[in-house]
C-alpha atoms as a PDB file:
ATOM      1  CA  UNK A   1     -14.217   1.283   7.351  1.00  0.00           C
ATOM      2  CA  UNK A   2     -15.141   2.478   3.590  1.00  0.00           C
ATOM      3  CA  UNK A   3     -14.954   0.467   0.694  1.00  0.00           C
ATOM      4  CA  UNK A   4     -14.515   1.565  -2.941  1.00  0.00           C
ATOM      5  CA  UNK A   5     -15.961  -0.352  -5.852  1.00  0.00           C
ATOM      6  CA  UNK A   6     -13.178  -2.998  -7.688  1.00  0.00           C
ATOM      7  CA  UNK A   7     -11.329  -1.358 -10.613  1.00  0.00           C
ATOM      8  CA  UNK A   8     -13.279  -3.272 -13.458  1.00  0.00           C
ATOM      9  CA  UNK A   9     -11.950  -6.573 -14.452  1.00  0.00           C
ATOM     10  CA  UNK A  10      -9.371  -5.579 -17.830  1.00  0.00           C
ATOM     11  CA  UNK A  11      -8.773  -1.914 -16.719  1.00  0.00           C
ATOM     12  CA  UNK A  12      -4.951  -2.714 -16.445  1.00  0.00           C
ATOM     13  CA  UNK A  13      -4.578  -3.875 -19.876  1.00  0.00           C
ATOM     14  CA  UNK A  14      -6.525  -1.240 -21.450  1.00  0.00           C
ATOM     15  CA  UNK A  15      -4.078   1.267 -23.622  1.00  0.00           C
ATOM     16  CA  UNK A  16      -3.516   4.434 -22.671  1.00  0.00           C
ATOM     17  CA  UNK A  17      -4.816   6.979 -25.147  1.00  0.00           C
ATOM     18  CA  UNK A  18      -1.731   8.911 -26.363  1.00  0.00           C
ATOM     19  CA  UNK A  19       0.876   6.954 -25.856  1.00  0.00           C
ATOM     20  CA  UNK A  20       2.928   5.004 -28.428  1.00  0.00           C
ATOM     21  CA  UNK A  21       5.726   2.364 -27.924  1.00  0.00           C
ATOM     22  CA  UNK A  22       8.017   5.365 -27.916  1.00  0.00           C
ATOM     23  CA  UNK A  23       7.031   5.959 -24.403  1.00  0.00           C
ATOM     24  CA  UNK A  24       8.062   2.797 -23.287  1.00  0.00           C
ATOM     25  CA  UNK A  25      11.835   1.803 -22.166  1.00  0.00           C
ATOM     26  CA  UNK A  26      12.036  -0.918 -24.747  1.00  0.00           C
ATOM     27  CA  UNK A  27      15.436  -2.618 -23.894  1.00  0.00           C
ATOM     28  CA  UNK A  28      14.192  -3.083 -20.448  1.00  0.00           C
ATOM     29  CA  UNK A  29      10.326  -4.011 -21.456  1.00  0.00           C
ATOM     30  CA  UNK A  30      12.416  -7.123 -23.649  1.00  0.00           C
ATOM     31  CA  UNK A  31      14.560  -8.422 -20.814  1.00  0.00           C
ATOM     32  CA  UNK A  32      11.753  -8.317 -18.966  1.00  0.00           C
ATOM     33  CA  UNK A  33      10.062 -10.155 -21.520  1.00  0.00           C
ATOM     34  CA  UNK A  34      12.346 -12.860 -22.101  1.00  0.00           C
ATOM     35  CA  UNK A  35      12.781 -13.355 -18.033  1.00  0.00           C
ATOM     36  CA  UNK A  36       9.172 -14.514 -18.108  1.00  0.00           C
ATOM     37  CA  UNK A  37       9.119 -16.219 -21.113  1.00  0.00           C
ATOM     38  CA  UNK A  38      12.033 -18.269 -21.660  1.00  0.00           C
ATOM     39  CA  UNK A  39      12.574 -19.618 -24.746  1.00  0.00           C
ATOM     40  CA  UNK A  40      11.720 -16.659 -26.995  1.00  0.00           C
ATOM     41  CA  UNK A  41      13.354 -16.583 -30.282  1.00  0.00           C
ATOM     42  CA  UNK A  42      15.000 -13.954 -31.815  1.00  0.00           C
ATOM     43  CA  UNK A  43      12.723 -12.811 -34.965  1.00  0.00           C
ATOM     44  CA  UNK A  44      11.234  -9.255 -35.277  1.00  0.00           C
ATOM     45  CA  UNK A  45       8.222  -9.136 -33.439  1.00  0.00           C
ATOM     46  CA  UNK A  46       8.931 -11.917 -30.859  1.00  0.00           C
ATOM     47  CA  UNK A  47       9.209 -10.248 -27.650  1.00  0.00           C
ATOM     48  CA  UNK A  48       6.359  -7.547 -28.683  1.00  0.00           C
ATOM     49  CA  UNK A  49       3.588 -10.490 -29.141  1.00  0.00           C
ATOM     50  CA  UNK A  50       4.692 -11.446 -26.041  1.00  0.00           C
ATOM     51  CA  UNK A  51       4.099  -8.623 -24.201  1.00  0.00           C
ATOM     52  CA  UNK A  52       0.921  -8.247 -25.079  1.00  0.00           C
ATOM     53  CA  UNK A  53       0.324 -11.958 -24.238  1.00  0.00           C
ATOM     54  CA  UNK A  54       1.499 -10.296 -20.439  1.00  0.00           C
ATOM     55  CA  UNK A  55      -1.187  -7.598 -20.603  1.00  0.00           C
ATOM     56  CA  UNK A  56       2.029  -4.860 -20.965  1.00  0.00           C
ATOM     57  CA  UNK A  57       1.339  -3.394 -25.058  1.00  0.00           C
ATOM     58  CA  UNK A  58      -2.322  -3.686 -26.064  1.00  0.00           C
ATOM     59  CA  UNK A  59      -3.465  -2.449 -29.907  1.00  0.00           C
ATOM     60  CA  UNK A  60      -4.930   0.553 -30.597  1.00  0.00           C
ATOM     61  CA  UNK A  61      -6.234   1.741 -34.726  1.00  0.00           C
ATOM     62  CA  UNK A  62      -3.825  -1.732 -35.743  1.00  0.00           C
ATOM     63  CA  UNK A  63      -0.736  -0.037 -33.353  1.00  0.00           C
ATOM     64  CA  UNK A  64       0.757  -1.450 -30.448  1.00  0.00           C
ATOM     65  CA  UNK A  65      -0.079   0.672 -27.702  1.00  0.00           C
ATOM     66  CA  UNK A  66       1.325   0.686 -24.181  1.00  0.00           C
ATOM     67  CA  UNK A  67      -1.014  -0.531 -21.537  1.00  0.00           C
ATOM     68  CA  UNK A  68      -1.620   1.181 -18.010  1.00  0.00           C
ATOM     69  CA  UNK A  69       0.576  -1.803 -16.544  1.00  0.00           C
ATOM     70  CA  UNK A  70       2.772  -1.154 -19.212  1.00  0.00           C
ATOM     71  CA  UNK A  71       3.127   1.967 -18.837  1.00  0.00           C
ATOM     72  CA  UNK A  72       3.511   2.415 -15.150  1.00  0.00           C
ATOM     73  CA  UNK A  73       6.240  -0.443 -15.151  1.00  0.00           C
ATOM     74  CA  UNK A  74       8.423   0.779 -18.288  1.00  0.00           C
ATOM     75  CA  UNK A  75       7.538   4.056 -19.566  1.00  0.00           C
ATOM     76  CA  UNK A  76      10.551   7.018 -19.353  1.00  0.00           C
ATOM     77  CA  UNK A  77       7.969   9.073 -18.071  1.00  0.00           C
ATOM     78  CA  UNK A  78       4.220   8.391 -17.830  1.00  0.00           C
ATOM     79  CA  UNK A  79       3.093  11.396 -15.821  1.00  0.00           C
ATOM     80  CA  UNK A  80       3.778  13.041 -19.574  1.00  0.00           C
ATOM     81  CA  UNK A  81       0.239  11.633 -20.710  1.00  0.00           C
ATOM     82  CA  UNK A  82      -1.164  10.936 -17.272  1.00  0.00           C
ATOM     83  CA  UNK A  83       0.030  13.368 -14.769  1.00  0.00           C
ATOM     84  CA  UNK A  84      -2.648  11.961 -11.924  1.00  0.00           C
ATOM     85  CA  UNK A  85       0.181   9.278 -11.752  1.00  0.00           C
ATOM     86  CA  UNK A  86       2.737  10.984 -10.444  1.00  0.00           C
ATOM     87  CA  UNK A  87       3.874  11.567  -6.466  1.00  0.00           C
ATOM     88  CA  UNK A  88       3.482  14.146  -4.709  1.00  0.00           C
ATOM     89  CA  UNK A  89       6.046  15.142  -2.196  1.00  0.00           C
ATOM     90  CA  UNK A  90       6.485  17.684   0.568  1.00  0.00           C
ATOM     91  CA  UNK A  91       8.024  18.733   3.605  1.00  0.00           C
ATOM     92  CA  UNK A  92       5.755  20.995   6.149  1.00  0.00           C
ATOM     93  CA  UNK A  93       8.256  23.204   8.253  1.00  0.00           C
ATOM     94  CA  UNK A  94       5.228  22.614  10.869  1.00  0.00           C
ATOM     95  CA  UNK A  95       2.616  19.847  12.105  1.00  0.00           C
ATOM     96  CA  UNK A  96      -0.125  21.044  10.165  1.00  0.00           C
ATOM     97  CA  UNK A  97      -0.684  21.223   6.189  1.00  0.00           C
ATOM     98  CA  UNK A  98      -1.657  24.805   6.053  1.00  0.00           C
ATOM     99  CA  UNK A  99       2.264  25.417   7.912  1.00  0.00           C
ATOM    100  CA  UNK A 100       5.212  26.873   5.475  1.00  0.00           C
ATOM    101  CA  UNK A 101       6.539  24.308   3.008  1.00  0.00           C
ATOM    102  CA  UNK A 102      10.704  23.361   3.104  1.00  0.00           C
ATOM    103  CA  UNK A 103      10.882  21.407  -0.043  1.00  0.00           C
ATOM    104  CA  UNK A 104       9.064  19.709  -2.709  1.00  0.00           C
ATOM    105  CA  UNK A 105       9.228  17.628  -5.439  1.00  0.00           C
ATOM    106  CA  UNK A 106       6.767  16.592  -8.082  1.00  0.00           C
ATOM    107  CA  UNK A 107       8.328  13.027  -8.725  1.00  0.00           C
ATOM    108  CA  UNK A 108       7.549  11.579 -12.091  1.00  0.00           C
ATOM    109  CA  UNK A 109       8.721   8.478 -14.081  1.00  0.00           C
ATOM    110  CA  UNK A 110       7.626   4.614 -13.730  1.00  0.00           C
ATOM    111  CA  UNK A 111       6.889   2.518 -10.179  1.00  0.00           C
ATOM    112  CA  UNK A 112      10.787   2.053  -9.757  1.00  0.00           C
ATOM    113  CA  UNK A 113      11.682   5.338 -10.495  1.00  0.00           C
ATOM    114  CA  UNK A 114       8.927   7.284  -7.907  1.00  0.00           C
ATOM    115  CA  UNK A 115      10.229   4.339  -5.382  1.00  0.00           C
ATOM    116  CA  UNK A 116      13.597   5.717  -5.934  1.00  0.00           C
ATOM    117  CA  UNK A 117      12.869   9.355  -5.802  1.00  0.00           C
ATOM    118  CA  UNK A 118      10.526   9.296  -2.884  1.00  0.00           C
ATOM    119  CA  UNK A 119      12.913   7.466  -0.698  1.00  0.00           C
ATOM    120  CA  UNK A 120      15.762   9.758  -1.985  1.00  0.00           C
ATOM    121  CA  UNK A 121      13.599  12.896  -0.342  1.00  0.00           C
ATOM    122  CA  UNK A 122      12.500  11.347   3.041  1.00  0.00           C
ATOM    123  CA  UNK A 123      16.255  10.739   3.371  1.00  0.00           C
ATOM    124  CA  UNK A 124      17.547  13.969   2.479  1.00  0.00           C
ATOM    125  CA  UNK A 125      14.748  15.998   4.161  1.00  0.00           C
ATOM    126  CA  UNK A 126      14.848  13.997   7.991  1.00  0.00           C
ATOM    127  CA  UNK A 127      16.709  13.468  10.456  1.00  0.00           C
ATOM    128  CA  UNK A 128      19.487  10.530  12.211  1.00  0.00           C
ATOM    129  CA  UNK A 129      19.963  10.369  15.330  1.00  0.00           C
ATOM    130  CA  UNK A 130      23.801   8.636  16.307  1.00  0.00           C
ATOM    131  CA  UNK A 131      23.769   5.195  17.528  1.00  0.00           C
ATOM    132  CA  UNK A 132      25.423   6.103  21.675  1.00  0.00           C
ATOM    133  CA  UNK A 133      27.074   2.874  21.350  1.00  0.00           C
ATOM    134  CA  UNK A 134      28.227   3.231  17.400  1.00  0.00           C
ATOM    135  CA  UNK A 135      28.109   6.967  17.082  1.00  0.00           C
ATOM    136  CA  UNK A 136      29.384   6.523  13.491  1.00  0.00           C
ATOM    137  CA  UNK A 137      25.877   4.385  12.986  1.00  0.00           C
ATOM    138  CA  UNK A 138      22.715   6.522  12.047  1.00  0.00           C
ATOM    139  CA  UNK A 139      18.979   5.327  12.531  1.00  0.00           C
ATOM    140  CA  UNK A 140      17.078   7.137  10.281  1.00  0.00           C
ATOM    141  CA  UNK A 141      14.054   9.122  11.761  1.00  0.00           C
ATOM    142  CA  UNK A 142      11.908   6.815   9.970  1.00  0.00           C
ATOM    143  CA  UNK A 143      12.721   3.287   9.040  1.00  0.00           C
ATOM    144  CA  UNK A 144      13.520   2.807   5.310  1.00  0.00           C
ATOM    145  CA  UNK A 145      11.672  -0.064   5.417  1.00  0.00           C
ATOM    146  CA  UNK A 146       8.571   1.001   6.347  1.00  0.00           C
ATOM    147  CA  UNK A 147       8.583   4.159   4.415  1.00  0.00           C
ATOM    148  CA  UNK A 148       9.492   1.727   0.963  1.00  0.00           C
ATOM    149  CA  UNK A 149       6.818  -0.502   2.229  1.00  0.00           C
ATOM    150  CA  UNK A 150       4.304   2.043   1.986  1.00  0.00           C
ATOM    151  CA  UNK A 151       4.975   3.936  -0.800  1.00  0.00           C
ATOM    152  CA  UNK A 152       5.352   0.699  -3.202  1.00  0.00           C
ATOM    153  CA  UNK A 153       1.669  -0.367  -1.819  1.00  0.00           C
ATOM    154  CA  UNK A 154       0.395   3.098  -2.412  1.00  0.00           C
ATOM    155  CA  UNK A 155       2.121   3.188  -6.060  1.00  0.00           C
ATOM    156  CA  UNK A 156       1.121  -0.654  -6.704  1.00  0.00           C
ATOM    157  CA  UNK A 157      -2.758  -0.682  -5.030  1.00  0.00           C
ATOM    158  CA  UNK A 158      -4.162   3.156  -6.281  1.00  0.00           C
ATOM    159  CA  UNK A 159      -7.076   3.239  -8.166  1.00  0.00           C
ATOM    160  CA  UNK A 160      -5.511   4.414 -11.130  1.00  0.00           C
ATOM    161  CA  UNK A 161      -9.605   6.008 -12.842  1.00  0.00           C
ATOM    162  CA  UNK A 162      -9.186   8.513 -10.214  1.00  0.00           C
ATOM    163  CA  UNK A 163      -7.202  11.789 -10.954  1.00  0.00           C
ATOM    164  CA  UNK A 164      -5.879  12.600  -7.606  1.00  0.00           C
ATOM    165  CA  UNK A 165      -1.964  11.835  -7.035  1.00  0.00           C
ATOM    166  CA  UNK A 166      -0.326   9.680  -4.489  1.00  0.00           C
ATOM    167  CA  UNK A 167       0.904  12.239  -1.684  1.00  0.00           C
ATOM    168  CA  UNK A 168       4.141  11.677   0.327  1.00  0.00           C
ATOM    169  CA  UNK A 169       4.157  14.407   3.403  1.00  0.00           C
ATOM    170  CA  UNK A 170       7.046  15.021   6.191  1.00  0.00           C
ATOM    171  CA  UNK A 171       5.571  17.032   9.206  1.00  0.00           C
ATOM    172  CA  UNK A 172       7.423  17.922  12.117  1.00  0.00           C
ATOM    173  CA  UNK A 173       6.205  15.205  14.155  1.00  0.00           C
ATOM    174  CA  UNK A 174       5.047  12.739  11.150  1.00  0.00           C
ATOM    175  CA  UNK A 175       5.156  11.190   8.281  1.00  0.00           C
ATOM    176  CA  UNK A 176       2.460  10.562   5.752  1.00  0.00           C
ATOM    177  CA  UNK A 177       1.380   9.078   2.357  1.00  0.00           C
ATOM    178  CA  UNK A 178      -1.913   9.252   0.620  1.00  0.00           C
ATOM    179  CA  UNK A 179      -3.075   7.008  -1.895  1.00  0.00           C
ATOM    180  CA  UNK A 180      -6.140   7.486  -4.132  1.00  0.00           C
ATOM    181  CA  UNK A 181      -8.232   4.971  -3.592  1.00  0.00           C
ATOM    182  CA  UNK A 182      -9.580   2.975  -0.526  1.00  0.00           C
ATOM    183  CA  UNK A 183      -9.556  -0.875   1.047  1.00  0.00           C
ATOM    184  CA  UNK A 184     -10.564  -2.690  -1.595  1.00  0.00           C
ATOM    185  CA  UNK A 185     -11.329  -6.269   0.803  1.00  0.00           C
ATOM    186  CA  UNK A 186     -13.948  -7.067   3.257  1.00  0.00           C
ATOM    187  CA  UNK A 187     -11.405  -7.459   5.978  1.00  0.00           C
ATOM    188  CA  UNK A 188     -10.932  -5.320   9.146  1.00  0.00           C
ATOM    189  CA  UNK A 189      -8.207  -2.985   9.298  1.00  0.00           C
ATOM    190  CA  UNK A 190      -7.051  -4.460  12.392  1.00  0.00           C
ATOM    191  CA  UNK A 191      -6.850  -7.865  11.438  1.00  0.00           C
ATOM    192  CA  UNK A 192      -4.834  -7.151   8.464  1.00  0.00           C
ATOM    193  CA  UNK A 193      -2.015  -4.997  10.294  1.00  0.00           C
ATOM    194  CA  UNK A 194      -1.637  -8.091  13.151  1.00  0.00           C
ATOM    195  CA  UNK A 195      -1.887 -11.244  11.230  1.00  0.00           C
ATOM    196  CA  UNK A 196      -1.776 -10.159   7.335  1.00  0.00           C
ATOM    197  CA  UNK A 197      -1.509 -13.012   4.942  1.00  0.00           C
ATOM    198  CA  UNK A 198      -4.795 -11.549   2.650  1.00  0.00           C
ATOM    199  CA  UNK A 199      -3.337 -10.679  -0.745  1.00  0.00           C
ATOM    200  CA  UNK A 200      -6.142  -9.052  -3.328  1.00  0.00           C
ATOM    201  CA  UNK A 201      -4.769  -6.289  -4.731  1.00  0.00           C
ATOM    202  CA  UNK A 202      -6.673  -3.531  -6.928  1.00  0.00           C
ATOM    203  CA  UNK A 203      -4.705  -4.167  -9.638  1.00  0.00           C
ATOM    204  CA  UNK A 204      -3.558  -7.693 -10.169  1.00  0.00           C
ATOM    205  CA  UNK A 205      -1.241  -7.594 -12.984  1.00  0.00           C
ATOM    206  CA  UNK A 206       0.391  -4.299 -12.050  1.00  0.00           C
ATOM    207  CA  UNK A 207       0.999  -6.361  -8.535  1.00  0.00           C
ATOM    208  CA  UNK A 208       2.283  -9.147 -10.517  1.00  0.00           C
ATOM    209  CA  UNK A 209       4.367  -7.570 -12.365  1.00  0.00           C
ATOM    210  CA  UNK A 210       5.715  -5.536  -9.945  1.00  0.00           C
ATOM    211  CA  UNK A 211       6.642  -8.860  -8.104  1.00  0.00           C
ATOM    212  CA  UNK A 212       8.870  -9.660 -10.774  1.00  0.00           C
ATOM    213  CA  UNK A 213      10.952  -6.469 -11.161  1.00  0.00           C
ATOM    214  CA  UNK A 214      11.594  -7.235  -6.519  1.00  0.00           C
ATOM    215  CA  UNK A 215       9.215  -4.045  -5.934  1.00  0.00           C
ATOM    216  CA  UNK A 216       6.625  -6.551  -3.399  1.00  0.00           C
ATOM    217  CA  UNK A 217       6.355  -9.668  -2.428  1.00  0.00           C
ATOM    218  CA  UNK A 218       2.598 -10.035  -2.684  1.00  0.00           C
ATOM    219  CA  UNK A 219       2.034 -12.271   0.382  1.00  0.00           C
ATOM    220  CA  UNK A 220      -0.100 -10.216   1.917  1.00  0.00           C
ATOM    221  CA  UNK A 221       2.337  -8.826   5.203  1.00  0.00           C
ATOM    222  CA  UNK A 222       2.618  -5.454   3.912  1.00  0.00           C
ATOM    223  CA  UNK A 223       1.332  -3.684   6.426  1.00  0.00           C
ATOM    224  CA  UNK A 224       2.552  -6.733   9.594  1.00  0.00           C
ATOM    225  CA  UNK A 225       5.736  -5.808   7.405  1.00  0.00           C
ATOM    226  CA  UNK A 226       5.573  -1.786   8.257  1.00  0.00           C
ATOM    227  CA  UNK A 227       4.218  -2.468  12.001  1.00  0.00           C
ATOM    228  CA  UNK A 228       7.431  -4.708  12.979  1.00  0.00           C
ATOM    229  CA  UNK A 229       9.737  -2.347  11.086  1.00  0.00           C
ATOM    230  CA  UNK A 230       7.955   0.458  12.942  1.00  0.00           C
ATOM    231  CA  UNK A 231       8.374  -1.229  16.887  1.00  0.00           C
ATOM    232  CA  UNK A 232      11.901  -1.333  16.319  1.00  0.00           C
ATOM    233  CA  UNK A 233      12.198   2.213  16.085  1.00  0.00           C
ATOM    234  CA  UNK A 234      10.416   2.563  19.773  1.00  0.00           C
ATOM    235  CA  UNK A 235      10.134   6.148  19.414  1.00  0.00           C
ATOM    236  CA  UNK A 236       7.105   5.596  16.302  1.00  0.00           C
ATOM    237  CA  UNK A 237       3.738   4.836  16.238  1.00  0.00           C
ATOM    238  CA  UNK A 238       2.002   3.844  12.889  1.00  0.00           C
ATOM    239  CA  UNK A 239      -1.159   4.134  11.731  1.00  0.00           C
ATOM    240  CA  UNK A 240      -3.881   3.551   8.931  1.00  0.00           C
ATOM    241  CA  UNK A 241      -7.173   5.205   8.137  1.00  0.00           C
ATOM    242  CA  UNK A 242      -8.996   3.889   5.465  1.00  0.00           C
ATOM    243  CA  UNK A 243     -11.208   6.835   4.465  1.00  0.00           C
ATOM    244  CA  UNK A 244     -13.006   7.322   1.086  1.00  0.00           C
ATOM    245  CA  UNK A 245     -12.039   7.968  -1.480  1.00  0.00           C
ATOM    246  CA  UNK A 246      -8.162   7.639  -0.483  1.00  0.00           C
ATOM    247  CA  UNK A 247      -5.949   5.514   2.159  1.00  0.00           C
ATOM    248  CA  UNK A 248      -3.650   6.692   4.142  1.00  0.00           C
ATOM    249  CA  UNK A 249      -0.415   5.315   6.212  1.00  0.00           C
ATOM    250  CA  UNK A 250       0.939   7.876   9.219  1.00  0.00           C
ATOM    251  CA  UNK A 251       4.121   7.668  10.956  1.00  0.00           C
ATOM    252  CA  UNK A 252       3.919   9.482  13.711  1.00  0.00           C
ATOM    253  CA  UNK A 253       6.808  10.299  16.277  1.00  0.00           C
ATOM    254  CA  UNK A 254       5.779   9.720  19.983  1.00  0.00           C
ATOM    255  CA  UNK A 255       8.601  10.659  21.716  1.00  0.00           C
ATOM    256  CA  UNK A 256      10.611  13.769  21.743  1.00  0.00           C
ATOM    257  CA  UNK A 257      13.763  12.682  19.647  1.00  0.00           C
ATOM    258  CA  UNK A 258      17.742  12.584  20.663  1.00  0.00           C
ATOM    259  CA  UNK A 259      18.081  15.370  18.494  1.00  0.00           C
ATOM    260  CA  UNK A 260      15.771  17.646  19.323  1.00  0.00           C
ATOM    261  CA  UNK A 261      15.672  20.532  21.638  1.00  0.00           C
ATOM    262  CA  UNK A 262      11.838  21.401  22.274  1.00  0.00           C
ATOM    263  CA  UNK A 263       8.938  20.162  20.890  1.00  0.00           C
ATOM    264  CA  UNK A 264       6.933  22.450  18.436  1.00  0.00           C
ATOM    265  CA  UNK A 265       3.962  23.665  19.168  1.00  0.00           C
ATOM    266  CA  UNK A 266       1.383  24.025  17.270  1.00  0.00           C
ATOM    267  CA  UNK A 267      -2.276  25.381  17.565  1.00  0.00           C
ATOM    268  CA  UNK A 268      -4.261  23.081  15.016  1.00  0.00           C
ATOM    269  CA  UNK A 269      -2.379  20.163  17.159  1.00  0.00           C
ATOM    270  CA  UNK A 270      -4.313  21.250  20.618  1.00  0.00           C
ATOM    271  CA  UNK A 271      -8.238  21.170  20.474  1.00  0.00           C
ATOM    272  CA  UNK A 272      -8.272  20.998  23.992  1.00  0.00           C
ATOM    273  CA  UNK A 273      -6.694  23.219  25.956  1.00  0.00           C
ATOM    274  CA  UNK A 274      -7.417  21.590  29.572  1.00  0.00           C
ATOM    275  CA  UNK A 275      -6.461  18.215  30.343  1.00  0.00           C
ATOM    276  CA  UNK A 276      -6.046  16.293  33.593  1.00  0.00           C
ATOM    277  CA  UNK A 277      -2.493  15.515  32.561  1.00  0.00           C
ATOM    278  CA  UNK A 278      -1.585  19.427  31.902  1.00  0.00           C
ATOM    279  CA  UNK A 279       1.709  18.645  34.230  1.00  0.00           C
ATOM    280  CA  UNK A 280       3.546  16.869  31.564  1.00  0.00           C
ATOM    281  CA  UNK A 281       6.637  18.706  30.757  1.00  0.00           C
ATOM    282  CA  UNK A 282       7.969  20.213  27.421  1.00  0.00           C
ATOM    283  CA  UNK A 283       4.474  19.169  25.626  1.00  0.00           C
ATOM    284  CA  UNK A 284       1.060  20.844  25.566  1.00  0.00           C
ATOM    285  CA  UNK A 285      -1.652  17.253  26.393  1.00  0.00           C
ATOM    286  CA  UNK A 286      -4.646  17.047  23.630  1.00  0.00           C
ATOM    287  CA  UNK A 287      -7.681  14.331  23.755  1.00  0.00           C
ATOM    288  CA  UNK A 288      -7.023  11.853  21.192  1.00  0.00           C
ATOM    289  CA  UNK A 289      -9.345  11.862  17.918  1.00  0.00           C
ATOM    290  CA  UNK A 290     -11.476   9.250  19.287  1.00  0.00           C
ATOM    291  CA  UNK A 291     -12.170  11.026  22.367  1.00  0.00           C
ATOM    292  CA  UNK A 292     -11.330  10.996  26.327  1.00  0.00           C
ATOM    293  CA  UNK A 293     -12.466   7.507  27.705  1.00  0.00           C
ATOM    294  CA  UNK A 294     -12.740   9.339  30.885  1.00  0.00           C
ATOM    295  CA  UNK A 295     -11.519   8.603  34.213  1.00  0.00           C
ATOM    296  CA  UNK A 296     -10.811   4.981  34.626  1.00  0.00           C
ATOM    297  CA  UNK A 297      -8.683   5.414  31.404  1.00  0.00           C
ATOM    298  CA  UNK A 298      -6.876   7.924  33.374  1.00  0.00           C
ATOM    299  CA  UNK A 299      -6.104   5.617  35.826  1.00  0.00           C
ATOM    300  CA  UNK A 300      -5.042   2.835  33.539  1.00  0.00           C
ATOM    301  CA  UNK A 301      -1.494   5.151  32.973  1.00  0.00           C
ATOM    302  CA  UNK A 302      -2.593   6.651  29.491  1.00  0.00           C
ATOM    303  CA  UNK A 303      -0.983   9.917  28.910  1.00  0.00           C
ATOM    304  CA  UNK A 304      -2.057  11.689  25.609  1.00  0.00           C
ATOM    305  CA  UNK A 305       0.198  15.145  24.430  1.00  0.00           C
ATOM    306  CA  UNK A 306       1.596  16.575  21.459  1.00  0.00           C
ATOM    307  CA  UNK A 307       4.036  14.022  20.188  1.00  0.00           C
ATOM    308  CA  UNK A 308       4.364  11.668  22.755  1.00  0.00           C
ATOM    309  CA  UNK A 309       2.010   8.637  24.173  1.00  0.00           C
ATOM    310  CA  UNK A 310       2.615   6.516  26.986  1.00  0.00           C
ATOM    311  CA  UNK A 311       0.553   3.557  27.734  1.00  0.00           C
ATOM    312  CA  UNK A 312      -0.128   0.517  29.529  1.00  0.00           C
ATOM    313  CA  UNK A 313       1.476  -1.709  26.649  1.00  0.00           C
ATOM    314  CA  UNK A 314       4.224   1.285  25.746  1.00  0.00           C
ATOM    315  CA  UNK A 315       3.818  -0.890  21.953  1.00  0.00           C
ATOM    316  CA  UNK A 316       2.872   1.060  18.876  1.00  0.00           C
ATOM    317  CA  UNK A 317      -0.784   0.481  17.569  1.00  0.00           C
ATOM    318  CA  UNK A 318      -2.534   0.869  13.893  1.00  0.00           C
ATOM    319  CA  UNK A 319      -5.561   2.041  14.632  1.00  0.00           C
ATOM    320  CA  UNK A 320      -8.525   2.010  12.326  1.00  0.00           C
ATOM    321  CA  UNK A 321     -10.734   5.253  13.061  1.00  0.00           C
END
């Protein structure tokens, strides 16, 4: 597991070279304002003090300036003087990046907004399979949920110095998101996907403040939060690989779905070409990344192949490698 250094105590309220009050959404920065400071009068001036009190307008050359929380939480459209802060999004017609793209969309605007238009694409750009019992009720491909889950952490928890985007990718067999940025705790991986309850985000006030507009909780069961969400959809498996200097969260499907007629196939998907379990049908087997653990794994029932696994506990996993 890699760690990256703490964004420096302050970086969140630092203004944004650029940018102007202008930039900001101004009736909603005020209700805002007076929802966490009751009491404020009415006199010119009022609410804007207190937004800097909340680390949201800082002062730049005697003029009130919006501030990177600011900014991300109320601007129209920050990507306008920081693009790095926009999302990525894209659907590979394929399982590997280098495949054909379907669609894209370069989502800009504040942390609601790039909520909104990220789960907007994933929905418009998967599949739903028909409930056999309710045919008129659709599961998603990929749990809402989960996807929400991990896009407002990757949005929320970034390290916003670094000029790489958040990334939101749809494979064939998987779903991704990239955030710039790795763990920021000394805790493993593993123990934070089964137990959770360790809150210390990057960025403190943005996390804050996002509590307040209902984009997190902030009780650290983000990610036991994606893992339950994700073993109700039994056909998923979910994973997280902390790798410097980004983090990413995978959906991957493990079964063939309802829907679907043959599995693709792709090359970049099969390093191994001969496998013990070569007779399963429809799928080509692969070695997982960590490598075969040999015979008396074998034994123990665990099938690997291209977009299905089968195992002992038949549960989905985050792994850590």
């Amino acid at each position: 597991m890699s760690l990256v250094a703490p964004t420096p105590l302050g970086f969140e309220r630092s203004p944004v070279a650029g940018t102007s009050v202008d930039d900001l959404d101004l009736a909603a920065l005020e209700a805002y304002v007076r929802r966490r400071v009751p009491g404020l009068g009415t006199e010119p001036g009022v609410p804007e003090r207190a937004a800097q009190r909340l680390g949201l307008i800082g002062v730049t050359a005697g003029q009130p300036t919006p501030t990177v929380v600011g900014l991300m939480s109320f601007g129209t459209v920050p990507q306008v003087a920081r693009p790095e802060w926009g999302v990525s999004i894209v659907r590979i017609r394929g399982a590997a990046l280098a495949d054909p793209v379907a669609a894209r969309l370069d989502a800009e605007g504040n942390l609601a907004e790039l909520v909104r238009l990220g789960l907007e694409f994933v929905r418009a750009n998967t599949r739903a399979a028909p409930n056999l019992l309710v045919p008129a009720d659709l599961a998603p491909e990929y749990p809402e949920e989960a996807v929400r889950e991990a896009l407002v952490n990757a949005l929320v928890h970034r390290d916003y110095r670094l000029s790489g985007r958040v990334s939101l990718r749809i494979f064939n067999d998987r779903l991704e998101i990239w955030s710039p940025g790795g763990l920021a705790l000394p805790i493993s991986l593993d123990e934070l996907a089964q137990h959770g309850g360790a809150s210390f985000p990057r960025n403190p006030l943005l996390a804050a403040t996002a509590r307040h507009l209902g984009l997190l909780e902030q009780i650290g069961r983000g990610i036991p939060a994606i893992r339950r969400s994700i073993a109700g959809a039994t056909a998923l498996r979910s994973s997280s690989t902390p790798r410097r200097p980004r983090c990413a969260w995978s959906c991957r499907r493990t079964s063939t779905p309802r829907w679907a007629t043959s599995p693709a196939t792709d090359p970049a998907d099969m390093p191994c070409g001969t496998c013990p379990r070569a007779h399963v049908p429809r799928a080509r087997p692969i070695h997982p990344p960590w490598g075969d653990k040999g015979p008396a794994d074998r034994r123990r029932g665990r099938v690997y192949a291209r977009g299905r696994e089968r195992s002992a506990s038949g549960r989905p996993e985050i792994r850590d490698f």
